[in-house]
PDB file of N, CA and C in Angstrom:
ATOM      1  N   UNK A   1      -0.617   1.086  28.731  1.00  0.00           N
ATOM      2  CA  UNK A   1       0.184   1.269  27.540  1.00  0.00           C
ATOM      3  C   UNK A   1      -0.442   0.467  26.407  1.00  0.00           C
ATOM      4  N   UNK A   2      -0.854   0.931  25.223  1.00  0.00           N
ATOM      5  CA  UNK A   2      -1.420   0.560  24.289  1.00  0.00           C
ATOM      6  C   UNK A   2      -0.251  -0.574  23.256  1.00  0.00           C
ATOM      7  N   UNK A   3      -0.496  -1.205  22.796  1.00  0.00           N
ATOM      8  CA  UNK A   3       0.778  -2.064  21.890  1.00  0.00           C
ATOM      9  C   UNK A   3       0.392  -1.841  20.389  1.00  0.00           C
ATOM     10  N   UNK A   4       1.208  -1.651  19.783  1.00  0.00           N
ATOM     11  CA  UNK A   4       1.645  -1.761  18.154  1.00  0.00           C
ATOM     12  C   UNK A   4       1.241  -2.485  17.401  1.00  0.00           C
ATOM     13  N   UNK A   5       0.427  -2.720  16.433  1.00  0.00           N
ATOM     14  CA  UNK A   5       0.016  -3.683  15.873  1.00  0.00           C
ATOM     15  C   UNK A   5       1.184  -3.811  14.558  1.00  0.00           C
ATOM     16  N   UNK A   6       2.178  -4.976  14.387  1.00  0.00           N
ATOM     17  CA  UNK A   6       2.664  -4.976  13.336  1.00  0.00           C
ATOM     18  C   UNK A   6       1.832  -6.160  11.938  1.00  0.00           C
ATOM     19  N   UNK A   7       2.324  -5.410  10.763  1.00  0.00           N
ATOM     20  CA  UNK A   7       1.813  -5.574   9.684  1.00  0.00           C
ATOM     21  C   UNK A   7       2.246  -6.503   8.512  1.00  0.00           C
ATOM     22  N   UNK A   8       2.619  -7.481   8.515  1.00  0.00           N
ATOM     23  CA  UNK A   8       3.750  -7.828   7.666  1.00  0.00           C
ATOM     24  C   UNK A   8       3.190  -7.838   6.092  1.00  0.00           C
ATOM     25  N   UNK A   9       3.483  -6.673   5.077  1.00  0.00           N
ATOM     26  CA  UNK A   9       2.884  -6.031   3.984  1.00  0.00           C
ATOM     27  C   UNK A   9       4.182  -7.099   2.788  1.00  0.00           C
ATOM     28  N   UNK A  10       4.816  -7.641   3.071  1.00  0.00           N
ATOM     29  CA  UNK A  10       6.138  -7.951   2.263  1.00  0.00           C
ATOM     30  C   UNK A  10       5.077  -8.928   0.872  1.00  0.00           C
ATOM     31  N   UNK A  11       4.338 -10.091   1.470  1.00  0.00           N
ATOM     32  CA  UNK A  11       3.837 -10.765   0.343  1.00  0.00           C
ATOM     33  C   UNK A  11       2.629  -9.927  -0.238  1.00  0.00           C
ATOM     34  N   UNK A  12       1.906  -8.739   0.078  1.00  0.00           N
ATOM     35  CA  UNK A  12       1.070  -8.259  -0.525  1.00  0.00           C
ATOM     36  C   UNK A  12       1.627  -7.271  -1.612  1.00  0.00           C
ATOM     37  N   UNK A  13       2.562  -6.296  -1.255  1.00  0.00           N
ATOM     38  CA  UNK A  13       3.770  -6.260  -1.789  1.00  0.00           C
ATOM     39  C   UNK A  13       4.688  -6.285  -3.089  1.00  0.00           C
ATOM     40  N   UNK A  14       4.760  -7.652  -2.945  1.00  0.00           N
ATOM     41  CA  UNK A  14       6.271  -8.540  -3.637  1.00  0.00           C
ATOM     42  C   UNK A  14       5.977  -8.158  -5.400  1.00  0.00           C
ATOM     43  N   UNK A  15       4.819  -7.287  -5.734  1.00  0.00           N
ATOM     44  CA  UNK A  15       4.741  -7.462  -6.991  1.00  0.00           C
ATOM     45  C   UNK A  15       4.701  -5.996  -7.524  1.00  0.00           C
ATOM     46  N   UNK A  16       4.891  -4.913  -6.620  1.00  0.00           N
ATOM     47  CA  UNK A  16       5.150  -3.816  -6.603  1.00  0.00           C
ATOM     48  C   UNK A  16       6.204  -3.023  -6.607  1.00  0.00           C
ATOM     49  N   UNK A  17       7.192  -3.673  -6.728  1.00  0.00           N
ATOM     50  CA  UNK A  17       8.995  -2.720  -6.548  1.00  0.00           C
ATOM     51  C   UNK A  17       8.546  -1.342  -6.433  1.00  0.00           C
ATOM     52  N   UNK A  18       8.943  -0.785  -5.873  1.00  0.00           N
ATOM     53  CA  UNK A  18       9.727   0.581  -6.358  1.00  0.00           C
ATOM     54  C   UNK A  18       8.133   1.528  -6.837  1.00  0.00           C
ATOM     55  N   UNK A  19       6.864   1.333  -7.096  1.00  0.00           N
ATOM     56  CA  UNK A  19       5.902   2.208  -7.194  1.00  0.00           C
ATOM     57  C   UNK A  19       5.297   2.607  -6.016  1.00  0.00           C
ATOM     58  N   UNK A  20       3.784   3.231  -6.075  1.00  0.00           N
ATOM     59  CA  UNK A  20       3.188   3.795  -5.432  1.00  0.00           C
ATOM     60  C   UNK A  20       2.061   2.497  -5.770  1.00  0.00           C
ATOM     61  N   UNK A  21       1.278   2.826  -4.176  1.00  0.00           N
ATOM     62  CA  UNK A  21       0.607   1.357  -4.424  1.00  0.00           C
ATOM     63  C   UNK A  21      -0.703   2.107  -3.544  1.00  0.00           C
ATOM     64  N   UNK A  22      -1.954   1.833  -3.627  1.00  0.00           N
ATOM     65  CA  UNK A  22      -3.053   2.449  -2.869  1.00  0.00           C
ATOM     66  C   UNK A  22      -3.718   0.672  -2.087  1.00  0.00           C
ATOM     67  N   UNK A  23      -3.489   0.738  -0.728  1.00  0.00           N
ATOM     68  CA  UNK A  23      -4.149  -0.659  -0.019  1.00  0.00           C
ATOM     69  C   UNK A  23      -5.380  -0.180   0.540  1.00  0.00           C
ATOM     70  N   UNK A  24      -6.137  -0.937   0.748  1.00  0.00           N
ATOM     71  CA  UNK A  24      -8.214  -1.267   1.528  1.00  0.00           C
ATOM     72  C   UNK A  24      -7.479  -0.821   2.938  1.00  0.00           C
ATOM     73  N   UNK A  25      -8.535   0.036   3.070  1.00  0.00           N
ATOM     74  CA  UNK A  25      -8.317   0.559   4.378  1.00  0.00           C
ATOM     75  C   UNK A  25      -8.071  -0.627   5.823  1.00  0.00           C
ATOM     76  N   UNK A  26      -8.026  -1.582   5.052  1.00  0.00           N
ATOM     77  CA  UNK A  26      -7.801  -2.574   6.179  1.00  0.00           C
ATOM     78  C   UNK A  26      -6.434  -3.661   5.818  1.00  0.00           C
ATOM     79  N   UNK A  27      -5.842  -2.835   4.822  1.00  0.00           N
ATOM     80  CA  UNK A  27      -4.486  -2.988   4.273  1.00  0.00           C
ATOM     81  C   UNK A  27      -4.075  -4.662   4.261  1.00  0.00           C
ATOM     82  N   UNK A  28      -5.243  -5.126   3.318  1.00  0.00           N
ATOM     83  CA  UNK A  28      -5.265  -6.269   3.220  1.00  0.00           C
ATOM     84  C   UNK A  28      -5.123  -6.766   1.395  1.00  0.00           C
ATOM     85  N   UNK A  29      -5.493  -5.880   0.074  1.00  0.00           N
ATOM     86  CA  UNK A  29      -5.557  -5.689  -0.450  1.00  0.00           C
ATOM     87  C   UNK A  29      -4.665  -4.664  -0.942  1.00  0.00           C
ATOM     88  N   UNK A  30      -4.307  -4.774  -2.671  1.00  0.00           N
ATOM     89  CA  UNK A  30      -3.802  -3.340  -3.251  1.00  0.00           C
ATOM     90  C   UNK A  30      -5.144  -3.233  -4.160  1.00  0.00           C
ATOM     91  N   UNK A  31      -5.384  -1.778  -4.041  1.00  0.00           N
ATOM     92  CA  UNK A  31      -6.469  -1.796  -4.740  1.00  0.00           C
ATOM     93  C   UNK A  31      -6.043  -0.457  -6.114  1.00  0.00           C
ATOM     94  N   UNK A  32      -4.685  -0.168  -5.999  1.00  0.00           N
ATOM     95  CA  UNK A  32      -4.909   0.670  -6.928  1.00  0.00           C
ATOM     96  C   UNK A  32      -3.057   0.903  -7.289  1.00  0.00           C
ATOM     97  N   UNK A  33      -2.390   0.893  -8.267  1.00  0.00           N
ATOM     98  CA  UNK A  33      -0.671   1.154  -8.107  1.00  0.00           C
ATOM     99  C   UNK A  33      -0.219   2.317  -8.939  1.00  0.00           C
ATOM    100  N   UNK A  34       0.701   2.665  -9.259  1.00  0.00           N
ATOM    101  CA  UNK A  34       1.146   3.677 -10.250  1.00  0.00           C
ATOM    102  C   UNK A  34       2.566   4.168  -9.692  1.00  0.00           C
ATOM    103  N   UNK A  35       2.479   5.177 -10.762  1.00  0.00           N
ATOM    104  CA  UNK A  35       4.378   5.807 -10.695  1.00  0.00           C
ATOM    105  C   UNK A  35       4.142   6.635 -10.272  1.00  0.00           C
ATOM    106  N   UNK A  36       2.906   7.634  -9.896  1.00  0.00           N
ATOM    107  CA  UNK A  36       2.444   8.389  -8.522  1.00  0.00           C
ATOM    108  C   UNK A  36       1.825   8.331  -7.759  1.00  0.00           C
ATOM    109  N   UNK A  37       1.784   8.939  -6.705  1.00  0.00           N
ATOM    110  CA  UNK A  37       0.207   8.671  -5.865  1.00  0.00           C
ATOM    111  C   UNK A  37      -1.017   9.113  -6.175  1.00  0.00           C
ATOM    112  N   UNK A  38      -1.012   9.998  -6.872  1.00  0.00           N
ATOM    113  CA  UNK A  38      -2.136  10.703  -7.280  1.00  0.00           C
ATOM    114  C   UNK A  38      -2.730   9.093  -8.307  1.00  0.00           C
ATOM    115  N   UNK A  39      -2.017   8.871  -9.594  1.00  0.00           N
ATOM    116  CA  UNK A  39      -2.369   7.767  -9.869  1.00  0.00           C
ATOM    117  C   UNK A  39      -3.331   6.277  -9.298  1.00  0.00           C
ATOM    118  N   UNK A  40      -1.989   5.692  -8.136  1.00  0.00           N
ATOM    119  CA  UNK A  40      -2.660   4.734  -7.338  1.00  0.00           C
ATOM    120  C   UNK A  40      -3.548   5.171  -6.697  1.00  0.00           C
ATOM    121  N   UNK A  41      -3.965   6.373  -6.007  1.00  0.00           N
ATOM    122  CA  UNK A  41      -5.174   7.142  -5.767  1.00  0.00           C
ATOM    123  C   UNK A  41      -6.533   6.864  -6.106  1.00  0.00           C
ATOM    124  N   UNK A  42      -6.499   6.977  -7.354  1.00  0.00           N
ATOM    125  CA  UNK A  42      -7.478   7.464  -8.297  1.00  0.00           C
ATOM    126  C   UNK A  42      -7.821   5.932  -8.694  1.00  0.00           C
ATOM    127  N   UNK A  43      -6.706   5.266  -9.229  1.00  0.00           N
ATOM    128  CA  UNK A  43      -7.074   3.292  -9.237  1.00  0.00           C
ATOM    129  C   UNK A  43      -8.529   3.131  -7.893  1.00  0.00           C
ATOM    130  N   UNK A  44      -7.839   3.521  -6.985  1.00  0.00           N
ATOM    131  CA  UNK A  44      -8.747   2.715  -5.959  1.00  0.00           C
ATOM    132  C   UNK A  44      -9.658   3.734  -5.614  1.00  0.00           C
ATOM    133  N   UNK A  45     -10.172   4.936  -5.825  1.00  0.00           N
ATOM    134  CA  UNK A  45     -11.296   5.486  -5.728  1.00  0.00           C
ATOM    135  C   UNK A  45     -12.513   4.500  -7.502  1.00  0.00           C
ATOM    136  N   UNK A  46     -11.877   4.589  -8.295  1.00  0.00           N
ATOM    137  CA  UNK A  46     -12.532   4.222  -9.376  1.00  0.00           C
ATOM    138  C   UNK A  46     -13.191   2.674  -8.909  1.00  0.00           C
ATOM    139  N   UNK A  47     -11.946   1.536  -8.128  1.00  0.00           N
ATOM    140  CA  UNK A  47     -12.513   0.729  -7.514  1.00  0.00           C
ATOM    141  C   UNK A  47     -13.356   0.618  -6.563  1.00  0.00           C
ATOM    142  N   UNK A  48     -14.397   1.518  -5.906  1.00  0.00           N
ATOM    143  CA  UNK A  48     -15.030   1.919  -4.817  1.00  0.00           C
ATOM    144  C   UNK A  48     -14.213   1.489  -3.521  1.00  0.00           C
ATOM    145  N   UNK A  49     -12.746   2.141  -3.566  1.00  0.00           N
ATOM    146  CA  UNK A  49     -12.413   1.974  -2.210  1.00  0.00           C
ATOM    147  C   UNK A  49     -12.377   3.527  -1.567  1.00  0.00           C
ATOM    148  N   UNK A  50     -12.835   3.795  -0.586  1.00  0.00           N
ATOM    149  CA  UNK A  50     -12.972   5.138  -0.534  1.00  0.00           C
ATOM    150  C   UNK A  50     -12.311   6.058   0.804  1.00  0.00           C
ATOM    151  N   UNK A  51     -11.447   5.087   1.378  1.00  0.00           N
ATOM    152  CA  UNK A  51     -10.309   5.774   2.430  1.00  0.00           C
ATOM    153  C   UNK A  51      -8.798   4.731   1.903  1.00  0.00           C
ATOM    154  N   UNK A  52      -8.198   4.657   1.056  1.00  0.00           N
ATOM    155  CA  UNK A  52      -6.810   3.778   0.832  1.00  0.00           C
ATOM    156  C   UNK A  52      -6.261   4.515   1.748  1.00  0.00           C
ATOM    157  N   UNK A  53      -4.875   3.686   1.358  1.00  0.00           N
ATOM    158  CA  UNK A  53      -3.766   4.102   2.599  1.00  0.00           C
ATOM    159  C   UNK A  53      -2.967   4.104   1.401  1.00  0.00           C
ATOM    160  N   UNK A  54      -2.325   5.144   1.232  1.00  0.00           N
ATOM    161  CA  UNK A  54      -1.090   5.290  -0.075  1.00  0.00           C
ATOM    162  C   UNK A  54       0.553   5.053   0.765  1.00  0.00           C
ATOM    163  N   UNK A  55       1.104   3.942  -0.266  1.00  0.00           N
ATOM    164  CA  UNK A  55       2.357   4.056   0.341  1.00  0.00           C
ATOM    165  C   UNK A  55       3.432   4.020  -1.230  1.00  0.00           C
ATOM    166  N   UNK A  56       4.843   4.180  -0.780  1.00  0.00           N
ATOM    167  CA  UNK A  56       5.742   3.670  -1.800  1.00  0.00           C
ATOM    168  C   UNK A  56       5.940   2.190  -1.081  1.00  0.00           C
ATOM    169  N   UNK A  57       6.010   1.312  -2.307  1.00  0.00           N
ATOM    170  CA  UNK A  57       6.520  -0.287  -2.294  1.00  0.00           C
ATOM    171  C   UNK A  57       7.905   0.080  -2.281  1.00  0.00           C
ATOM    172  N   UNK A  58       8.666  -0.359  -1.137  1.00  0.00           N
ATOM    173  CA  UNK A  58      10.002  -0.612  -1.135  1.00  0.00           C
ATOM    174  C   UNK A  58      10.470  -1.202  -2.633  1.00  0.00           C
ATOM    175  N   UNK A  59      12.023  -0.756  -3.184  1.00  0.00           N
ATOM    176  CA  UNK A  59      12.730  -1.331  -4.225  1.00  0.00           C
ATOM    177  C   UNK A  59      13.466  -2.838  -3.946  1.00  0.00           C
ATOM    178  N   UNK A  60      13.815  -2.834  -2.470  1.00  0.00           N
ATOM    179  CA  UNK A  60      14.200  -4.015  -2.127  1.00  0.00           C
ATOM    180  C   UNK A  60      13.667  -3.972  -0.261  1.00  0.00           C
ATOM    181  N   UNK A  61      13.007  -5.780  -0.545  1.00  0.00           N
ATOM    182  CA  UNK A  61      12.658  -5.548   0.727  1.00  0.00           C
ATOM    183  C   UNK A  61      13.700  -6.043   1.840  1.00  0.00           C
ATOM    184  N   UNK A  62      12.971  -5.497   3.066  1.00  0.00           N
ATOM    185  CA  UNK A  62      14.301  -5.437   4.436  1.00  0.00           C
ATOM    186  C   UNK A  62      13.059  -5.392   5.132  1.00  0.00           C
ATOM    187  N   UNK A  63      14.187  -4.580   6.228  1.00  0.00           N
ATOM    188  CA  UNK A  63      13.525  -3.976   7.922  1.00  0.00           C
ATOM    189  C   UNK A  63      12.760  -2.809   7.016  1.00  0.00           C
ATOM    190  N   UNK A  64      11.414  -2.590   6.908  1.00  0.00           N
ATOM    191  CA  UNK A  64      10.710  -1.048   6.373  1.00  0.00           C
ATOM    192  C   UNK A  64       9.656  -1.101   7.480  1.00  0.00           C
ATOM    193  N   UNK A  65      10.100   0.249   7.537  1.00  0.00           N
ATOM    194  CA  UNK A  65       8.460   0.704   9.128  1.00  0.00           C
ATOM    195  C   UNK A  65       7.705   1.753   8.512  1.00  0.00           C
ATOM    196  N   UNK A  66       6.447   2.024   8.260  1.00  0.00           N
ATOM    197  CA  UNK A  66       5.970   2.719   7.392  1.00  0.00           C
ATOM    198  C   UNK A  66       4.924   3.533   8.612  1.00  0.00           C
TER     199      UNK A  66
END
């Protein structure tokens, strides 16, 4: 049985409410944000990141499983 790697994204995060945020494929970094994804997208291709992981930043943080 393989195990779960959890992520705790809350302080990378904390400065994002409520947008779209593009993280380094090793979701250590935001490399790109916006009020869409297409937006934060495009941030982090322009930054030579070239696989992000697009998410929405929670409005308030909690329990979030992404």
């Amino acid at each position: 049985m393989s195990k779960i790697k959890t992520i705790d994204l809350s302080k990378t995060l904390k400065n994002y409410s409520n947008e779209w945020v593009a993280l380094t494929y090793n979701q250590t970094k935001v490399v790109g944000r916006g009020k869409s994804p297409r937006e934060a997208y495009n941030q982090a291709l322009a930054k030579g990141e070239k696989n992000p992981i697009l998410l929405r930043a929670p409005k308030d943080f909690g329990t979030y499983i992404l």
